[in-house]
C-alpha atoms as a PDB file:
ATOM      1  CA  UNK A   1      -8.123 -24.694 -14.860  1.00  0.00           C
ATOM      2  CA  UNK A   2     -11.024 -26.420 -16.570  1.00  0.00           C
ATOM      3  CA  UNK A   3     -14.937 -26.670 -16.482  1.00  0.00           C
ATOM      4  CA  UNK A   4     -15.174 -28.337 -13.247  1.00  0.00           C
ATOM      5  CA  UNK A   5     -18.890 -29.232 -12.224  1.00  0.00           C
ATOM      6  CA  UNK A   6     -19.488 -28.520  -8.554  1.00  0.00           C
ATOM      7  CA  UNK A   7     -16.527 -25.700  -8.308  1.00  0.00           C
ATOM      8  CA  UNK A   8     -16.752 -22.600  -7.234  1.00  0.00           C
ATOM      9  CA  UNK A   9     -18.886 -19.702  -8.310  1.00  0.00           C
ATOM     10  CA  UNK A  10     -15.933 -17.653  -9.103  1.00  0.00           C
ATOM     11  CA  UNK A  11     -15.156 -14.485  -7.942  1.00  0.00           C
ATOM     12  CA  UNK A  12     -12.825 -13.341 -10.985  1.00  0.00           C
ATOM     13  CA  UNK A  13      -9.943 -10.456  -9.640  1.00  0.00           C
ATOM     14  CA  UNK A  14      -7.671  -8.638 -12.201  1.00  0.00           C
ATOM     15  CA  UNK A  15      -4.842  -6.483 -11.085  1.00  0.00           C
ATOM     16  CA  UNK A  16      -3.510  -4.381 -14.166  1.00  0.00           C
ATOM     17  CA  UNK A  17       0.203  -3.021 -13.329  1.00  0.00           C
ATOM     18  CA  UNK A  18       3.108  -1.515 -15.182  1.00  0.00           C
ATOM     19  CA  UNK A  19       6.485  -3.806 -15.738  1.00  0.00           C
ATOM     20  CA  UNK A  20       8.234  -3.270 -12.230  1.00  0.00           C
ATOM     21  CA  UNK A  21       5.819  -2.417  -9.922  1.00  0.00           C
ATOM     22  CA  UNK A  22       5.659  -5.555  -7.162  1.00  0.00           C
ATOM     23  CA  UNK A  23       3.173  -6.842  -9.023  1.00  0.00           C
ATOM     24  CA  UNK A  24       4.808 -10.603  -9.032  1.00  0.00           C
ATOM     25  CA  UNK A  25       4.684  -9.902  -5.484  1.00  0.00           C
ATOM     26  CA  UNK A  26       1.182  -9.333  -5.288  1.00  0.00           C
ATOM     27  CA  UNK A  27       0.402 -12.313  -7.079  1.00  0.00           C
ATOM     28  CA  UNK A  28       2.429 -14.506  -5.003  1.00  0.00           C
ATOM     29  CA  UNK A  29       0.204 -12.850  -1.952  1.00  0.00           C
ATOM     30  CA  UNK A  30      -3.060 -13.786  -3.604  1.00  0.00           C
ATOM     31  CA  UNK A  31      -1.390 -17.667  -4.197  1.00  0.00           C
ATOM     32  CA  UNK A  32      -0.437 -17.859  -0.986  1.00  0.00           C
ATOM     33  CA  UNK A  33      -4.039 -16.794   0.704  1.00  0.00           C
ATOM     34  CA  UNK A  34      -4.229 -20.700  -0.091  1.00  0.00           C
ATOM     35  CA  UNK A  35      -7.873 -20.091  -1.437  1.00  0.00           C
ATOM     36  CA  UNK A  36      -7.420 -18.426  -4.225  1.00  0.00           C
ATOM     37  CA  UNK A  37      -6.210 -19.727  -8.073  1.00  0.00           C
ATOM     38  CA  UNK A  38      -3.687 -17.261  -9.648  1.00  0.00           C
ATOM     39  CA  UNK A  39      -2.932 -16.647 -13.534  1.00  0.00           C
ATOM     40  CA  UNK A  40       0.615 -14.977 -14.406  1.00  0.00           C
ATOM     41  CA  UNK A  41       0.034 -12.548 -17.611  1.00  0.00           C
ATOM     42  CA  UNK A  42      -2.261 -14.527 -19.733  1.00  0.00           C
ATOM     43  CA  UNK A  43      -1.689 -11.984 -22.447  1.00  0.00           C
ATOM     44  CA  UNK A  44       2.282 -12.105 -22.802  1.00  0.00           C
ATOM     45  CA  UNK A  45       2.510 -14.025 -25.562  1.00  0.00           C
ATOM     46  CA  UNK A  46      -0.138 -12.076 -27.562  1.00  0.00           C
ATOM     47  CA  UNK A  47       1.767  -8.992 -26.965  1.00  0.00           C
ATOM     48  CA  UNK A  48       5.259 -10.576 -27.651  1.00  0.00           C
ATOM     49  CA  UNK A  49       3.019 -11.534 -31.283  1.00  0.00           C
ATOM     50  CA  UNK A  50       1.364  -9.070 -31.956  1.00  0.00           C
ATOM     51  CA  UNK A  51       3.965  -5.926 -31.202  1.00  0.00           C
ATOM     52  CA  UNK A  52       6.775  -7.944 -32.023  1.00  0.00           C
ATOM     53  CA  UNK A  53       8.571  -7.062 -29.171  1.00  0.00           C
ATOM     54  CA  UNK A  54      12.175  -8.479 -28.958  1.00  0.00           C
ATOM     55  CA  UNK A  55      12.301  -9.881 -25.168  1.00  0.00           C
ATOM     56  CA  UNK A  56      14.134 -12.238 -23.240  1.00  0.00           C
ATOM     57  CA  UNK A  57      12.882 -16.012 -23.906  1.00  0.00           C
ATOM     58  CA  UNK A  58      10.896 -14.179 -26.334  1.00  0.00           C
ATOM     59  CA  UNK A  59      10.915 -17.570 -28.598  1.00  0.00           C
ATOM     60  CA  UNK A  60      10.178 -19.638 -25.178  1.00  0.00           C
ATOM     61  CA  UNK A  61       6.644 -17.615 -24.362  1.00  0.00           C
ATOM     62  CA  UNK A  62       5.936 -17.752 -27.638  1.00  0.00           C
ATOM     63  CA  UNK A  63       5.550 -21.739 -27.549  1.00  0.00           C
ATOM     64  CA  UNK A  64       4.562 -22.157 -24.315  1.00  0.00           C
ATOM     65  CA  UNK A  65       1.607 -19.682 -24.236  1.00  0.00           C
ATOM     66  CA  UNK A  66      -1.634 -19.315 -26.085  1.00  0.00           C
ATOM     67  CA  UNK A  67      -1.412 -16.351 -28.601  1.00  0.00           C
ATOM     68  CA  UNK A  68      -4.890 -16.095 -29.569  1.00  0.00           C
ATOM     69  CA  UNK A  69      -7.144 -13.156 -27.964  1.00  0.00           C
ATOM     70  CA  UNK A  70      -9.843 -14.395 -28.359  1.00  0.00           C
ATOM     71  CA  UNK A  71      -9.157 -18.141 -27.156  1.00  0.00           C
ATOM     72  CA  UNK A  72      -7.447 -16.166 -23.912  1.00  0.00           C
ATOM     73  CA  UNK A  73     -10.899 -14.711 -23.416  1.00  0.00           C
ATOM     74  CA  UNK A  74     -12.895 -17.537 -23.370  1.00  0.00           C
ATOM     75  CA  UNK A  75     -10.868 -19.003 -20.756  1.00  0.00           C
ATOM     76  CA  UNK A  76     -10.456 -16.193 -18.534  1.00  0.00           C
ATOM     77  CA  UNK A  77     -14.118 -15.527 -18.531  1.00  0.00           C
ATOM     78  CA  UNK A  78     -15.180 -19.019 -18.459  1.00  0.00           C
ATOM     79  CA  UNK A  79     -12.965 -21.374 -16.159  1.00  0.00           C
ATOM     80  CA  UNK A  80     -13.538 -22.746 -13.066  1.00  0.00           C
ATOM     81  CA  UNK A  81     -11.434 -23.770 -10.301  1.00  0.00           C
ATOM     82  CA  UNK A  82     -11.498 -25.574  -6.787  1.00  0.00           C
ATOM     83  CA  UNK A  83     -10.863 -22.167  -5.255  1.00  0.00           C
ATOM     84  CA  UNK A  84     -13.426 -19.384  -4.608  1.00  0.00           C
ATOM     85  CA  UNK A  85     -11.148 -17.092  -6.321  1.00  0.00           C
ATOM     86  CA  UNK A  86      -9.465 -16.340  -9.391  1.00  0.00           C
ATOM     87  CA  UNK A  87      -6.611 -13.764  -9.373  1.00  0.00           C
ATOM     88  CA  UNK A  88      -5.220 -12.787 -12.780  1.00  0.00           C
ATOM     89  CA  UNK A  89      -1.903 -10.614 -13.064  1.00  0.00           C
ATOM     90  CA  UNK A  90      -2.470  -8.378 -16.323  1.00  0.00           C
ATOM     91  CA  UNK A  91      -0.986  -5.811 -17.854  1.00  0.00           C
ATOM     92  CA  UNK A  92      -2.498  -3.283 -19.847  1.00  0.00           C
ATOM     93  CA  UNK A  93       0.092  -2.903 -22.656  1.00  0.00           C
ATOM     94  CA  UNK A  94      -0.243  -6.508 -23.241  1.00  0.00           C
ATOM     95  CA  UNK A  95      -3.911  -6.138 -24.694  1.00  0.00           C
ATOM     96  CA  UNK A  96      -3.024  -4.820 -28.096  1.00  0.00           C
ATOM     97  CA  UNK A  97      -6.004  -5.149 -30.791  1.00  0.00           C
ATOM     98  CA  UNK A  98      -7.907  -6.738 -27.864  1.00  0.00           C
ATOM     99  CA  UNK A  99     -11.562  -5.629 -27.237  1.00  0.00           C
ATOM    100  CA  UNK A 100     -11.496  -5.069 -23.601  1.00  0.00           C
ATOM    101  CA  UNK A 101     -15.180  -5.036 -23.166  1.00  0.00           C
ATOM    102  CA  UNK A 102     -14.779  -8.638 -21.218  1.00  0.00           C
ATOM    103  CA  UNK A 103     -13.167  -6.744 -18.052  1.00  0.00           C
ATOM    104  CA  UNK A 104     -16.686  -5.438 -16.839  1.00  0.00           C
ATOM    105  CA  UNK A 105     -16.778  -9.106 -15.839  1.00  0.00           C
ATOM    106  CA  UNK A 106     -13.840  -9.085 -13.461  1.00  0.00           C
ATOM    107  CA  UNK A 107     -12.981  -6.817 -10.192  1.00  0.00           C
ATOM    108  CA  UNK A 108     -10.419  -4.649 -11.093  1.00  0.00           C
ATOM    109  CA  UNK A 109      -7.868  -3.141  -9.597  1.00  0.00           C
ATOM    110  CA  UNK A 110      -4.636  -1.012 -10.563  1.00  0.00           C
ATOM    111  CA  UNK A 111      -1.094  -1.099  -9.296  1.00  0.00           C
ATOM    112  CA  UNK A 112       1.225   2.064  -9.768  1.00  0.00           C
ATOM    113  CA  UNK A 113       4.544   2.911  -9.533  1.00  0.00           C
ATOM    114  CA  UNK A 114       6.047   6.426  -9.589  1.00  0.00           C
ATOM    115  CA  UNK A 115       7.780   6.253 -13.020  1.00  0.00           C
ATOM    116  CA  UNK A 116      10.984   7.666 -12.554  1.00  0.00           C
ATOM    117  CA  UNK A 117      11.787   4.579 -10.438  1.00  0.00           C
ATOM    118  CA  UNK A 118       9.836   2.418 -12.758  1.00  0.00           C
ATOM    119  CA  UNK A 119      11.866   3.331 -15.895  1.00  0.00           C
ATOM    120  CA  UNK A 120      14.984   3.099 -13.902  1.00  0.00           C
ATOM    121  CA  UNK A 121      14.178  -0.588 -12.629  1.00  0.00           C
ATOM    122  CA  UNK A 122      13.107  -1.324 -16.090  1.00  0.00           C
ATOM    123  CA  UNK A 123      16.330  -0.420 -17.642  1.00  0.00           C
ATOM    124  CA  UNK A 124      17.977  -2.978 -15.188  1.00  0.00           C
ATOM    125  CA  UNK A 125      16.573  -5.879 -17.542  1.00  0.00           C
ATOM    126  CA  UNK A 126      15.823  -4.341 -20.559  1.00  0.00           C
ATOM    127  CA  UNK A 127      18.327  -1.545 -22.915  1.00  0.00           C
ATOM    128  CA  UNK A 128      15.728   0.633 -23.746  1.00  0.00           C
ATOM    129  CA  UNK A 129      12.262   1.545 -22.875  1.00  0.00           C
ATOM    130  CA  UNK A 130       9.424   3.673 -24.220  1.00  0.00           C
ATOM    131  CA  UNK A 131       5.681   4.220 -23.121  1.00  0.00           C
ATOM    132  CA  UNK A 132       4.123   1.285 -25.063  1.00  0.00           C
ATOM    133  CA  UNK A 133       6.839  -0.988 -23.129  1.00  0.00           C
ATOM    134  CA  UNK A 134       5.200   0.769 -19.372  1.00  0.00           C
ATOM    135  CA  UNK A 135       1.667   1.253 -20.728  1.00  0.00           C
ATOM    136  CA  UNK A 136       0.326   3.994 -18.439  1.00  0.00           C
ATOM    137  CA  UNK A 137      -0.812   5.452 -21.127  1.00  0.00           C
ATOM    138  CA  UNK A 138      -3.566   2.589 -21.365  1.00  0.00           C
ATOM    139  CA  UNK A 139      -3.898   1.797 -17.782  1.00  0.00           C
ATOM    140  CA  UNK A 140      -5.430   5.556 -17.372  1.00  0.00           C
ATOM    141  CA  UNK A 141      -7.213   4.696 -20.900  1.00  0.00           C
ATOM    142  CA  UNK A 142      -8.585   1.395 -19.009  1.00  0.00           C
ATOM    143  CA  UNK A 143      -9.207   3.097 -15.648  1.00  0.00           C
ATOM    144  CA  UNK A 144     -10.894   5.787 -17.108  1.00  0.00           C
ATOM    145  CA  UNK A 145     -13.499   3.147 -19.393  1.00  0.00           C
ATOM    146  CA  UNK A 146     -13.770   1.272 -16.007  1.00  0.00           C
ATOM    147  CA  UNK A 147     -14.782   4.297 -13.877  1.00  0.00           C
ATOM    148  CA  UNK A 148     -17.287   4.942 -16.736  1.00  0.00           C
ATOM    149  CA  UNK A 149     -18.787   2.514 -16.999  1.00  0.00           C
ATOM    150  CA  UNK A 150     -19.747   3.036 -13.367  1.00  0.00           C
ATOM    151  CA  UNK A 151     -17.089   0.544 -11.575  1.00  0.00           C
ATOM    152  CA  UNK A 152     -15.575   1.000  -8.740  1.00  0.00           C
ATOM    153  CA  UNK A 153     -11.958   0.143  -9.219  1.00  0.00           C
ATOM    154  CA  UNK A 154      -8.783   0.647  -6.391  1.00  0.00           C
ATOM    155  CA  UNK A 155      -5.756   2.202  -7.698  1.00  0.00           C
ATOM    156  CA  UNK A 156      -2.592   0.973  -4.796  1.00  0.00           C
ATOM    157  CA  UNK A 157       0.650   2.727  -5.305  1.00  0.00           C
ATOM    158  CA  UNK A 158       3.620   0.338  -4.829  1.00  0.00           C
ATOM    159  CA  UNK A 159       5.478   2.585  -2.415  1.00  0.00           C
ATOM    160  CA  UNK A 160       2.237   2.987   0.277  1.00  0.00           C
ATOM    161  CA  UNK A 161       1.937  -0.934  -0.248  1.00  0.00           C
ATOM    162  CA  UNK A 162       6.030  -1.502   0.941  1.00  0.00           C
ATOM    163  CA  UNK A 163       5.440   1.034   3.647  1.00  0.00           C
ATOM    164  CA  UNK A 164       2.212  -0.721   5.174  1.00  0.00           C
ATOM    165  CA  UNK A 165       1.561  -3.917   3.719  1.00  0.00           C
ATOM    166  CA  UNK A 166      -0.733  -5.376   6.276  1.00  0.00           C
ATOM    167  CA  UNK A 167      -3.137  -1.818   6.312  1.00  0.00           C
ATOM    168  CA  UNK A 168      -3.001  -1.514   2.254  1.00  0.00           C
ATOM    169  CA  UNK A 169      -4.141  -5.289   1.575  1.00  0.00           C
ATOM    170  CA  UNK A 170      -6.736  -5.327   4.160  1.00  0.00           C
ATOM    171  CA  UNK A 171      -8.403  -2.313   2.625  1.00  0.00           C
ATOM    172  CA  UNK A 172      -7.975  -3.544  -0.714  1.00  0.00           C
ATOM    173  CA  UNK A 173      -9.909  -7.005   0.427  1.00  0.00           C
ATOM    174  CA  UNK A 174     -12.195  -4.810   1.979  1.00  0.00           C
ATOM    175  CA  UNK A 175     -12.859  -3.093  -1.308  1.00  0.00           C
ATOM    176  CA  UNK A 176     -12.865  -6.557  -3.130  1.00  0.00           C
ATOM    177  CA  UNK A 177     -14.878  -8.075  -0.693  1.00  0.00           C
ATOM    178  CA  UNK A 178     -12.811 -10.841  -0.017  1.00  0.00           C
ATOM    179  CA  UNK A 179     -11.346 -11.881   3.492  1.00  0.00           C
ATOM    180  CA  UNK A 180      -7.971 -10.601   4.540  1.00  0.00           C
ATOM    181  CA  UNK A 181      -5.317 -12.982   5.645  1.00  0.00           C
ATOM    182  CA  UNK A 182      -2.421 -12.830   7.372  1.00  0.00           C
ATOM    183  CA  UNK A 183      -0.303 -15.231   5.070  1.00  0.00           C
ATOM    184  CA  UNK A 184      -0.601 -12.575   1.960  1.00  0.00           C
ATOM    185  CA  UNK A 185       1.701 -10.581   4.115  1.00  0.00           C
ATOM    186  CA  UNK A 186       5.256 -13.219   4.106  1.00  0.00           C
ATOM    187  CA  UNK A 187       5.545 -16.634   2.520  1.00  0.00           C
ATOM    188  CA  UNK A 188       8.074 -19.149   1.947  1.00  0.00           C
ATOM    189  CA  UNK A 189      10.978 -17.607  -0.703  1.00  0.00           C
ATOM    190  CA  UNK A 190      11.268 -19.279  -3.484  1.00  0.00           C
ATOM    191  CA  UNK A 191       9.469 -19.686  -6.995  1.00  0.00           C
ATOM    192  CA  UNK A 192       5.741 -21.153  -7.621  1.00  0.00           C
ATOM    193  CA  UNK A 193       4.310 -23.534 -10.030  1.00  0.00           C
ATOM    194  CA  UNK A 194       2.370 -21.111 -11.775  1.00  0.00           C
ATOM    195  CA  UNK A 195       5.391 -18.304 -12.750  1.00  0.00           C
ATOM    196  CA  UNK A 196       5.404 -17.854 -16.223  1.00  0.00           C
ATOM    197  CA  UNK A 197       8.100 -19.592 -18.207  1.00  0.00           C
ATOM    198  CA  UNK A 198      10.232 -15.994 -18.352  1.00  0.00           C
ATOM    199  CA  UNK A 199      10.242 -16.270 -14.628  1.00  0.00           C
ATOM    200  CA  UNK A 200      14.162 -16.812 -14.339  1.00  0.00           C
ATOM    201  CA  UNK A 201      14.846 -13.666 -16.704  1.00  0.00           C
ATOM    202  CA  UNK A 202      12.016 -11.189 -14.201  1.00  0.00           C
ATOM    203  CA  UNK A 203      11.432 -12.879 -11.048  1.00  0.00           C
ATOM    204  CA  UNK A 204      14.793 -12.704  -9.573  1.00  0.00           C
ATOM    205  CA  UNK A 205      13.924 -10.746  -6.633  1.00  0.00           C
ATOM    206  CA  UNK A 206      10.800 -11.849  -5.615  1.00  0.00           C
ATOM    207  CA  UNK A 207      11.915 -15.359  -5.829  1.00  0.00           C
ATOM    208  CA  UNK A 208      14.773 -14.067  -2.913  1.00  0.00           C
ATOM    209  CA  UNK A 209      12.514 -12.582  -0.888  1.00  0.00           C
ATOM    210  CA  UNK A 210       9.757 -13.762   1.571  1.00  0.00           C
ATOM    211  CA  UNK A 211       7.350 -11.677   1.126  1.00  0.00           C
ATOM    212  CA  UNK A 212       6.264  -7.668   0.904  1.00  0.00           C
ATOM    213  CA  UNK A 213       8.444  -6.881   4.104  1.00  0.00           C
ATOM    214  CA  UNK A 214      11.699  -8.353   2.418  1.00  0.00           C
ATOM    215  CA  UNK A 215      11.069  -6.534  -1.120  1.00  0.00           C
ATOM    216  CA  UNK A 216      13.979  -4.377  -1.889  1.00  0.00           C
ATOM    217  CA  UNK A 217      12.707  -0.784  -1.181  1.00  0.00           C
ATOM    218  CA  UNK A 218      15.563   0.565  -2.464  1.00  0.00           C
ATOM    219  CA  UNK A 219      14.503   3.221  -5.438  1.00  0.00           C
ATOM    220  CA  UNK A 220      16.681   4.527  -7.766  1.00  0.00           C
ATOM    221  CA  UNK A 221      15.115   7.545 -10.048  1.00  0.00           C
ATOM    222  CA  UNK A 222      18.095   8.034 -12.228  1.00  0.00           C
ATOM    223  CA  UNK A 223      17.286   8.062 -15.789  1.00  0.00           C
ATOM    224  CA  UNK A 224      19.513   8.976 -18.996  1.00  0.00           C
ATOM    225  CA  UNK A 225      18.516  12.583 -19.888  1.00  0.00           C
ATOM    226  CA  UNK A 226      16.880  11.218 -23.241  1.00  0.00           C
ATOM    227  CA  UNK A 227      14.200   9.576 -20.998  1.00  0.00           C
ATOM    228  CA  UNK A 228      12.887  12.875 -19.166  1.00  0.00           C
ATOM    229  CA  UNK A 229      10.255  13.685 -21.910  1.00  0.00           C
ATOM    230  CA  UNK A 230       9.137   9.958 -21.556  1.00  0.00           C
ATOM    231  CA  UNK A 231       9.114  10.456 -17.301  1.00  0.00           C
ATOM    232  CA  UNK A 232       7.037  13.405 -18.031  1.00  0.00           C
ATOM    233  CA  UNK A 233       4.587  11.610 -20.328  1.00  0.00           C
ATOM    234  CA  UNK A 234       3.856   9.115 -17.714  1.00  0.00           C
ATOM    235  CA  UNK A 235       3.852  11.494 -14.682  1.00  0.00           C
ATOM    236  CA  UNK A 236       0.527  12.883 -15.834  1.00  0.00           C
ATOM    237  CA  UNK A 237      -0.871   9.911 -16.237  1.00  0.00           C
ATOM    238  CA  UNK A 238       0.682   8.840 -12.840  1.00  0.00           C
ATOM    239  CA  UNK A 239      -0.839  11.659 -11.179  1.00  0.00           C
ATOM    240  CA  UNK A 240      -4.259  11.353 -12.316  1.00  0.00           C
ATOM    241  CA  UNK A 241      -4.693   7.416 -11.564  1.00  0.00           C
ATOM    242  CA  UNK A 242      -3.090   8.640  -7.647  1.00  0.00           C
ATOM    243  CA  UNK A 243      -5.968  10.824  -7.161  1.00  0.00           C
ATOM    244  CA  UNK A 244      -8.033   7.811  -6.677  1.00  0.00           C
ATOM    245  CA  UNK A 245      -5.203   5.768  -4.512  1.00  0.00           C
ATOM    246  CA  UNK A 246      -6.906   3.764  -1.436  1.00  0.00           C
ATOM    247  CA  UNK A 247      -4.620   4.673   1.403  1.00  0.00           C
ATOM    248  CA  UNK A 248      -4.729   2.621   4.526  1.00  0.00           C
END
């Protein structure tokens, strides 16, 4: 995406999710509207930098993606497609040292997951986990700056979204203001151009399936009994960003 005379005014969309929440799924649904531009985790390799965090491919992100904040920023809140909108998959432990002030700019919305079965997916990929690897401790903390600043931002829970997927995105277009169509329901399996390069380490189910109505519903909830003060943690949070869940 570039400076493009003659695009698009933009309409700028950012989802902000948890790690294992559908939210590659919900991107691939915004790509495959067919009018809309999509951006996978701008922020990952910042994070990866910043935190130090040892993930898979951690060395591959690391050269393939922009690092700096700031530069990140700029283009986020400055590019221009062909497309009358821009959909950006973030999430909000990614943004460390970042001044978040530039989200006012965007429409925002959040994606939960109940976190028993998000910790227990997460474990699938990953050895250990703790909140600043979930960050629902700074989606509420982003939510809440949002809401205060006197936006008004959707909260979808993954499970209502794989129980009615046509219902939930229509009212979550209708909140955005954007039309609903019928091809952010199923698409064509397979990856898309714009996956981030740690696609083939993540994406391994969504890449299977063809859409929300083939997304493994299956949840497991079992966690190691070291993990239950950590489930309890994010359950408050949990709780408090459900209150303001769109139901369809």
């Amino acid at each position: 995406m570039s400076e493009e005379e003659g695009a698009y005014p933009l309409k700028r969309i950012s989802m902000w999710s948890g790690p294992r929440n559908v939210s590659t799924a919900f991107m691939y649904a915004f790509h495959h509207r067919g009018d809309c531009a999509v951006i996978d985790e701008p922020f990952y390799a910042h994070y990866l930098q910043q935190s130090r965090a040892q993930h898979p491919m951690r060395k591959e992100v690391l050269e393939a993606q922009e690092q700096d904040a700031n530069k990140l920023i700029q283009h986020l809140t400055s590019c221009t497609t062909s497309e009358p909108y821009l959909f950006m998959k973030n999430m909000p432990h990614h943004m460390v040292d970042v001044d978040m002030e530039f989200v006012k700019n965007f429409q925002n919305f959040f994606l939960i997951r109940e976190p028993r079965a998000m910790i227990a997916s997460y474990l699938q990929k990953m050895p250990e986990v703790q909140m600043s690897d979930l960050g629902l401790d700074m989606q509420h903390e982003l939510f809440c700056k949002l809401t205060g600043q006197g936006q008004d931002v959707t909260v979808i829970d993954s499970q209502t979204l794989l129980a009615a997927p046509e219902k939930t995105l229509e009212a979550l277009c209708k909140r955005l203001e954007i039309p609903f169509k019928e091809s952010m329901i199923s698409w064509p399996a397979g990856a898309i151009p714009q996956d981030g390069i740690w696609a083939r380490h993540w994406y391994a189910n969504v890449h299977s399936s063809a859409g929300f109505g083939k997304v493994n519903r299956a949840e497991s909830k079992e966690i190691p009994a070291q993990l239950e003060s950590l489930a309890k943690e994010c359950e408050e949070y949990y709780q408090e960003l459900k209150k303001f869940e769109i139901r369809p």
